[in-house]
N, C-alpha and C. Protein backbone atom coordinates (compact mmCIF):
# COMPACT_ATOMS: atom_id res chain seq x y z
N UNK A 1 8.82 -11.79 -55.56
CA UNK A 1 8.17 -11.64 -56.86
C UNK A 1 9.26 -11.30 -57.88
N UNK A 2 9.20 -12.09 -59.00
CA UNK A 2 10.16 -11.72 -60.33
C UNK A 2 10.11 -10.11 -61.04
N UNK A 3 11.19 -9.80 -61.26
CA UNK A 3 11.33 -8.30 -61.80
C UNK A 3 10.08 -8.60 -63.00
N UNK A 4 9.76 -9.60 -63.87
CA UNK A 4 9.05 -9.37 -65.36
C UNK A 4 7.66 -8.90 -64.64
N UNK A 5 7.21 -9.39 -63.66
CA UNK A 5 6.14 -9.73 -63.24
C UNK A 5 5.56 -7.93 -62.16
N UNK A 6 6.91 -7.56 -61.69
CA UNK A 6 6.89 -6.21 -61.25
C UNK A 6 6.50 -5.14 -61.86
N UNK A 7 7.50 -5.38 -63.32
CA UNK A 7 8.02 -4.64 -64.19
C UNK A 7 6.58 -5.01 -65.17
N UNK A 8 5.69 -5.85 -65.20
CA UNK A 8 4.00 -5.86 -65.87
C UNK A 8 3.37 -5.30 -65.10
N UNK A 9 3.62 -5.15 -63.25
CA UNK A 9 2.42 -4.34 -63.17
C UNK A 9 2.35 -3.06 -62.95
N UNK A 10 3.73 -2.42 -63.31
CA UNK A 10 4.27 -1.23 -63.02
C UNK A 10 3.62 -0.61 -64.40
N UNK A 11 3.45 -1.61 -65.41
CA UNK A 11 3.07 -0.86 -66.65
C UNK A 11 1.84 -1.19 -66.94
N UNK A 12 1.03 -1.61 -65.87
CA UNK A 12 -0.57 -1.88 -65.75
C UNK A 12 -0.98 -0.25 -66.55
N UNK A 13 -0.90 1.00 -65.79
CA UNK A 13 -1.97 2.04 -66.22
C UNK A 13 -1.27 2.67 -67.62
N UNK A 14 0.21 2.55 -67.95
CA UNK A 14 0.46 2.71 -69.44
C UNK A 14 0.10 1.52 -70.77
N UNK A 15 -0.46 0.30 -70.05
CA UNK A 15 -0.99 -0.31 -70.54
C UNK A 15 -2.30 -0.05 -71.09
N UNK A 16 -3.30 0.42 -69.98
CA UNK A 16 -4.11 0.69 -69.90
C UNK A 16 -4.78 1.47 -70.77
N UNK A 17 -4.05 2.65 -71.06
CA UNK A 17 -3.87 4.24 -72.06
C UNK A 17 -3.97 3.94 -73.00
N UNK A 18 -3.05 2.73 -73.68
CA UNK A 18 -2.35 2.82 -75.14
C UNK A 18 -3.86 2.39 -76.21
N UNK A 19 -3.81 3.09 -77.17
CA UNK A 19 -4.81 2.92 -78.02
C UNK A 19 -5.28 1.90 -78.08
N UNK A 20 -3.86 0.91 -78.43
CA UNK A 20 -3.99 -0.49 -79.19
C UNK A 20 -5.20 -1.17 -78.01
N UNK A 21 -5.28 -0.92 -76.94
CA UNK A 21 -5.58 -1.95 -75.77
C UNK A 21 -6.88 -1.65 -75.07
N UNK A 22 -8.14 -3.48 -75.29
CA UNK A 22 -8.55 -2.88 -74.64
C UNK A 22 -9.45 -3.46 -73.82
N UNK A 23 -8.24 -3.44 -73.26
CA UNK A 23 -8.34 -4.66 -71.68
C UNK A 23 -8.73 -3.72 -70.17
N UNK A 24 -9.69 -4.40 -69.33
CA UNK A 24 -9.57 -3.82 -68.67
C UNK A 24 -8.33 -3.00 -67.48
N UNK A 25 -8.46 -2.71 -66.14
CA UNK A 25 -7.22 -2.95 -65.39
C UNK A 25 -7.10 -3.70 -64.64
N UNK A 26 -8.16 -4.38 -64.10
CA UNK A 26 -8.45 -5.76 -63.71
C UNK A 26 -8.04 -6.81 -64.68
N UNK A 27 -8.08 -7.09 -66.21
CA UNK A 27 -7.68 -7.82 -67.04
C UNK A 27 -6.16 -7.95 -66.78
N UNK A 28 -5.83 -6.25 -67.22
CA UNK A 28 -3.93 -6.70 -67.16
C UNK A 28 -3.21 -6.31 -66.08
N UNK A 29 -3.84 -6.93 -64.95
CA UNK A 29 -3.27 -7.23 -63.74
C UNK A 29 -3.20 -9.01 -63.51
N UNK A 30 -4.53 -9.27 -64.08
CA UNK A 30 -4.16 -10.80 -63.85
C UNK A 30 -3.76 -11.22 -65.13
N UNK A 31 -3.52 -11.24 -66.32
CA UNK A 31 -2.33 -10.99 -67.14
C UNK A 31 -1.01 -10.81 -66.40
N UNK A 32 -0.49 -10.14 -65.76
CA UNK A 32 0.48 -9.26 -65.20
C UNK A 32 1.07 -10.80 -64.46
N UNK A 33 0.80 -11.44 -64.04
CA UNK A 33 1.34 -12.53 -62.88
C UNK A 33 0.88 -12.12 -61.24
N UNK A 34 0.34 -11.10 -61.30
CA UNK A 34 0.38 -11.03 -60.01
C UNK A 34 -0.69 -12.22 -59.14
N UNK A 35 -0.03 -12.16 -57.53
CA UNK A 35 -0.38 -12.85 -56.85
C UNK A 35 -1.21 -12.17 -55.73
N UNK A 36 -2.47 -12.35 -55.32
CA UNK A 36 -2.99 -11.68 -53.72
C UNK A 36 -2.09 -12.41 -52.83
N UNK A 37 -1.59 -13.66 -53.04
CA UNK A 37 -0.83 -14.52 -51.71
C UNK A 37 1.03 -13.85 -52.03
N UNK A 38 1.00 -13.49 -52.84
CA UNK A 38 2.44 -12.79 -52.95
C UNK A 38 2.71 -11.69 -53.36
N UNK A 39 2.21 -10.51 -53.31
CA UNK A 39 1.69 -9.49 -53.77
C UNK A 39 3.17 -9.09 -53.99
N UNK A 40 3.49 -7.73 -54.87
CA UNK A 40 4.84 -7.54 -54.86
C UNK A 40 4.84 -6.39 -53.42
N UNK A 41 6.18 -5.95 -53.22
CA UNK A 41 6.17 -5.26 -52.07
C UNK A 41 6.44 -2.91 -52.46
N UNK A 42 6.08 -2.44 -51.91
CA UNK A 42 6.14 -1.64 -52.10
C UNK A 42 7.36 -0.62 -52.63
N UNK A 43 8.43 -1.65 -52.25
CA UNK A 43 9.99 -0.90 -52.40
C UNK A 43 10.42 -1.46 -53.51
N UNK A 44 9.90 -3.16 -53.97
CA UNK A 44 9.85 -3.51 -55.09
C UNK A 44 9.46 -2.50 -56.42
N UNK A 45 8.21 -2.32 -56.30
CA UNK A 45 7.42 -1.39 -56.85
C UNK A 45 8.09 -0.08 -57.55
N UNK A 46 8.73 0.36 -56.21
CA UNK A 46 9.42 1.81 -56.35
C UNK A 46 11.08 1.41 -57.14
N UNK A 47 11.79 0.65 -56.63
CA UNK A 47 12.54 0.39 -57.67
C UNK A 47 12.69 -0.31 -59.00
N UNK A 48 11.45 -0.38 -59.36
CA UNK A 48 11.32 -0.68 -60.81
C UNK A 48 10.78 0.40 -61.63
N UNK A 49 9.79 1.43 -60.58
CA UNK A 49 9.57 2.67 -60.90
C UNK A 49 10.79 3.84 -61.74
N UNK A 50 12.05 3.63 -60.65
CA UNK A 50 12.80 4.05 -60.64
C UNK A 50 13.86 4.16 -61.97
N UNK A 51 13.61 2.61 -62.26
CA UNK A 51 14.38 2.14 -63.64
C UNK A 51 13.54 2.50 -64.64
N UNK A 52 12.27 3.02 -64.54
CA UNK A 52 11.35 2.84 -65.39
C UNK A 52 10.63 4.15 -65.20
N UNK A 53 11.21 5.72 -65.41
CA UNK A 53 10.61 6.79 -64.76
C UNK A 53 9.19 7.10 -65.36
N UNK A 54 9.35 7.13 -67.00
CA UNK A 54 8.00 7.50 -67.51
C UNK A 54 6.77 6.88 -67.01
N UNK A 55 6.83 5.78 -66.44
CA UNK A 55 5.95 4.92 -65.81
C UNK A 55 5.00 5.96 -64.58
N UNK A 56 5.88 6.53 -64.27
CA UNK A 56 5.13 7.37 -62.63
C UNK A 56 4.24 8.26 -63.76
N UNK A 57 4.49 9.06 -64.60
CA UNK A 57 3.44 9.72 -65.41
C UNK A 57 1.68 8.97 -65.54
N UNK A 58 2.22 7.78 -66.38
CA UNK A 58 0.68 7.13 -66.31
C UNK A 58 0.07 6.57 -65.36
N UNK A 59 0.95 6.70 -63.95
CA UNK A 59 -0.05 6.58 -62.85
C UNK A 59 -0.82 7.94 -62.42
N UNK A 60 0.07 8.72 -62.38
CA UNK A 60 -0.35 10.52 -62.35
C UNK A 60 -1.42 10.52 -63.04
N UNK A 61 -1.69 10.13 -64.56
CA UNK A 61 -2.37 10.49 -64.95
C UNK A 61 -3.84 9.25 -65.28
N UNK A 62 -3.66 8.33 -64.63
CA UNK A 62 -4.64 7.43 -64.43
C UNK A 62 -5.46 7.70 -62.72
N UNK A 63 -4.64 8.36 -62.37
CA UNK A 63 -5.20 8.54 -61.01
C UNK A 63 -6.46 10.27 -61.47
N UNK A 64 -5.83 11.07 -62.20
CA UNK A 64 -6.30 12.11 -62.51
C UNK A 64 -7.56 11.82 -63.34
N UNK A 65 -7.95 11.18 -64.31
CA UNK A 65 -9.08 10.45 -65.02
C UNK A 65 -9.85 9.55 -64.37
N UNK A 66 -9.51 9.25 -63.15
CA UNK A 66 -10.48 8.73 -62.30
C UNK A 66 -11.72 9.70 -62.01
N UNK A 67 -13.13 8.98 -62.62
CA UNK A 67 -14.25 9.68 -62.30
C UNK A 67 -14.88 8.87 -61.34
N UNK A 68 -14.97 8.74 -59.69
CA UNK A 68 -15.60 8.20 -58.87
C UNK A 68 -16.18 8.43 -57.67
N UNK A 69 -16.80 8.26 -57.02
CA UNK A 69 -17.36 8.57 -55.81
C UNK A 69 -16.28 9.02 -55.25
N UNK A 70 -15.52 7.54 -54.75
CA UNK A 70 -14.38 7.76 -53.80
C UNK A 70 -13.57 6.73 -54.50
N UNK A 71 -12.28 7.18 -54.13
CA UNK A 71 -11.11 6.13 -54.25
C UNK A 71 -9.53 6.63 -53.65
N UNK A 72 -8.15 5.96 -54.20
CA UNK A 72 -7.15 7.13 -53.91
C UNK A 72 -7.14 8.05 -55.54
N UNK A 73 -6.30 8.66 -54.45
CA UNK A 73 -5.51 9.22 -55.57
C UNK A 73 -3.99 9.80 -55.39
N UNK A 74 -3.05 10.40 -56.40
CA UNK A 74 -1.98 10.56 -56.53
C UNK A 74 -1.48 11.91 -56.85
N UNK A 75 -0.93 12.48 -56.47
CA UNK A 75 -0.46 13.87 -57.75
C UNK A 75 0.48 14.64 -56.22
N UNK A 76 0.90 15.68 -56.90
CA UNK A 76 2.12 16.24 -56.36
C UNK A 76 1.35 17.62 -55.26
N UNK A 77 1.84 17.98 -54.22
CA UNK A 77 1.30 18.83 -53.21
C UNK A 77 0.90 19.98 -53.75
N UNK A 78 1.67 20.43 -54.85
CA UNK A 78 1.30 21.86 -54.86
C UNK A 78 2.37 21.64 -56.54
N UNK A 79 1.86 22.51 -56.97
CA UNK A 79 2.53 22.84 -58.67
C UNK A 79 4.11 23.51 -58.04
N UNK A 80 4.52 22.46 -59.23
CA UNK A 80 6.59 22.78 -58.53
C UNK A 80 6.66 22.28 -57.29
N UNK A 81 5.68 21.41 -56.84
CA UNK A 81 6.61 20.70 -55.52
C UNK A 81 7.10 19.57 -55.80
N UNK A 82 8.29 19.54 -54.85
CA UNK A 82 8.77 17.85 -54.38
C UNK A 82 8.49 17.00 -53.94
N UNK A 83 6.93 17.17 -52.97
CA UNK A 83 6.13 16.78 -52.47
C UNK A 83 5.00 16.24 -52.67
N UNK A 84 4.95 14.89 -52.57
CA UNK A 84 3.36 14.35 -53.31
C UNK A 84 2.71 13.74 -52.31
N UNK A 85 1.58 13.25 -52.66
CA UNK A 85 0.31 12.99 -51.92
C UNK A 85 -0.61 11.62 -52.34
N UNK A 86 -0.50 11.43 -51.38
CA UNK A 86 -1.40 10.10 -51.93
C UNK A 86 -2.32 9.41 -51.23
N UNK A 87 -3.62 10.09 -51.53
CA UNK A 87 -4.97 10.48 -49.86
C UNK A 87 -6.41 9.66 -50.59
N UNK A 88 -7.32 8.92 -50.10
CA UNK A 88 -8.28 8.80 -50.38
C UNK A 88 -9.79 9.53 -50.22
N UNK A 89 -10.19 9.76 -51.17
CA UNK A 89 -11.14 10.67 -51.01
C UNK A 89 -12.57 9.83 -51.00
N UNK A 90 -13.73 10.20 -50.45
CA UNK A 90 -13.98 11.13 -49.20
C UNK A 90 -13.35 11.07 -47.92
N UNK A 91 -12.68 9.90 -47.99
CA UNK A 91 -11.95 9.47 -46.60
C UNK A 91 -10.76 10.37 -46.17
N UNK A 92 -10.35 10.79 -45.09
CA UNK A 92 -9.20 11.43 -44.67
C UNK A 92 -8.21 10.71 -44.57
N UNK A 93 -7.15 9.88 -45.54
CA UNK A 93 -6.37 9.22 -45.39
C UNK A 93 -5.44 9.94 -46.23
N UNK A 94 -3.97 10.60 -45.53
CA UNK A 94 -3.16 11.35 -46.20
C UNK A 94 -2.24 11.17 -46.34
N UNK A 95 -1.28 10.90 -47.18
CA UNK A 95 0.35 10.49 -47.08
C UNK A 95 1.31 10.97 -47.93
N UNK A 96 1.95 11.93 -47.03
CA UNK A 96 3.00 12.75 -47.87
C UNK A 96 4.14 12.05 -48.20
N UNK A 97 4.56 12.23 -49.18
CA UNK A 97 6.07 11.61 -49.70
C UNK A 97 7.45 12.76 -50.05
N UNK A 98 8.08 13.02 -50.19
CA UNK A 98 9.40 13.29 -50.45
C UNK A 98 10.08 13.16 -51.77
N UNK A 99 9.28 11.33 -52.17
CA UNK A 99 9.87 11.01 -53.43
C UNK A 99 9.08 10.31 -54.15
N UNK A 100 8.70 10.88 -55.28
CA UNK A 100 7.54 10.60 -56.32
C UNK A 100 7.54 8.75 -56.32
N UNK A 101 8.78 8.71 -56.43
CA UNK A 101 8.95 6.85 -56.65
C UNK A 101 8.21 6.49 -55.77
N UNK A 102 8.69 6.17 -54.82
CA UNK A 102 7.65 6.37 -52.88
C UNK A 102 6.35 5.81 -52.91
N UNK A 103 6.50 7.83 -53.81
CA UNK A 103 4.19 7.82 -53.29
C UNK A 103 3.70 7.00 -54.41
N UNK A 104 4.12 7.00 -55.60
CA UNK A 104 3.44 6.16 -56.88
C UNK A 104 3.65 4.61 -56.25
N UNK A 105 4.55 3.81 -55.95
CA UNK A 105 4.13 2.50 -55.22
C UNK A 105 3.45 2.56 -54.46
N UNK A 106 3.30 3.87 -53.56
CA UNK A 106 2.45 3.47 -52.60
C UNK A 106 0.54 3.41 -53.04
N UNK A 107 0.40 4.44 -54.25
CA UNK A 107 -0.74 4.39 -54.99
C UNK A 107 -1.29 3.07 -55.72
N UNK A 108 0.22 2.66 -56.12
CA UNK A 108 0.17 1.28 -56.95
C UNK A 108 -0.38 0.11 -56.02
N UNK A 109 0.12 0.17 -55.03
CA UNK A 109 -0.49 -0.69 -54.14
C UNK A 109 -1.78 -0.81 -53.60
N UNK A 110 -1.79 0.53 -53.39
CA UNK A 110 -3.66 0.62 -53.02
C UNK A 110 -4.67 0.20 -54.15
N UNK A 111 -4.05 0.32 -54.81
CA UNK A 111 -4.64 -0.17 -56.50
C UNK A 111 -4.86 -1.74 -56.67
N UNK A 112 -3.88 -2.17 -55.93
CA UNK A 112 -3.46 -3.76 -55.59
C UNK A 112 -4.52 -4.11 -54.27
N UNK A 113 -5.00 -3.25 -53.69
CA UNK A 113 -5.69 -3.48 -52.26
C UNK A 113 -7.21 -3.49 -53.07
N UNK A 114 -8.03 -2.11 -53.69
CA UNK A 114 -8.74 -2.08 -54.12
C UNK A 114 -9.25 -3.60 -55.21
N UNK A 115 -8.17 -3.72 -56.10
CA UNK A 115 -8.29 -4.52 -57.45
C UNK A 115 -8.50 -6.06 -57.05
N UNK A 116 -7.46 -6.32 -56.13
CA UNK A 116 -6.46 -7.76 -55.92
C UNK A 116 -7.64 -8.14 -55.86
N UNK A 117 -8.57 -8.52 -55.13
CA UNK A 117 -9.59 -9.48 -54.48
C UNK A 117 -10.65 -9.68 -55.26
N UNK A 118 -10.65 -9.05 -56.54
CA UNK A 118 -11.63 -9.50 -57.58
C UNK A 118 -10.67 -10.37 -58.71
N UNK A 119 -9.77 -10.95 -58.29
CA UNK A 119 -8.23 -11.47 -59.18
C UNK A 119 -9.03 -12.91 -58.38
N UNK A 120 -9.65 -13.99 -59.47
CA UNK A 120 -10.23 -15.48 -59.05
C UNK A 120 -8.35 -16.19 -58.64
């Protein structure tokens, strides 16, 4: 997958936020280029994250404004940790990370698991 195309869906949920916009996140994902048959890959993800730090914020905080039954979610283990989390709720699915870059692709993706298959 092309960095432009990474680097659109990395900025799917700051997209999402911005006043001007008001598209769904289903809209600017398939906007975005993405593919279900080529999905980008998770390390992809994280190193565009990486180049692109403010980006992990508006997933933090798109995951936090989630009002739903169930879904994932994202945020850090404990206030002042290094440690983040990225677990679906009601479900017991838990995954600690080390490095924010990490767990936010790995959120981004589930986002891609959830979303992708309503992408015609």
């Amino acid at each position: 997958m092309g960095p432009d195309v990474v680097y659109a869906i990395c900025r799917i949920a700051k997209e999402y936020k911005s006043p001007a916009s008001n598209r769904s996140m289903l809209a600017l994902l398939q906007e975005s280029g993405y593919s279900r048959e080529n999905p980008p890959s998770e390390a992809e993800i994280a190193a565009c994250l990486r180049l692109h730090t403010d980006l992990v914020e508006s997933w933090l905080l798109d995951s936090v404004d989630k009002r739903a039954s169930s879904g994932w979610y994202f945020k850090a283990l404990s206030t002042g940790s290094d440690e983040w989390i990225v677990a679906h709720y009601p479900a017991d699915h838990q995954h600690i990370f080390k490095d924010r870059f990490a767990a936010c692709a790995f959120y981004i993706a589930r986002f891609f698991e959830e979303v992708g298959p309503h992408i015609p």
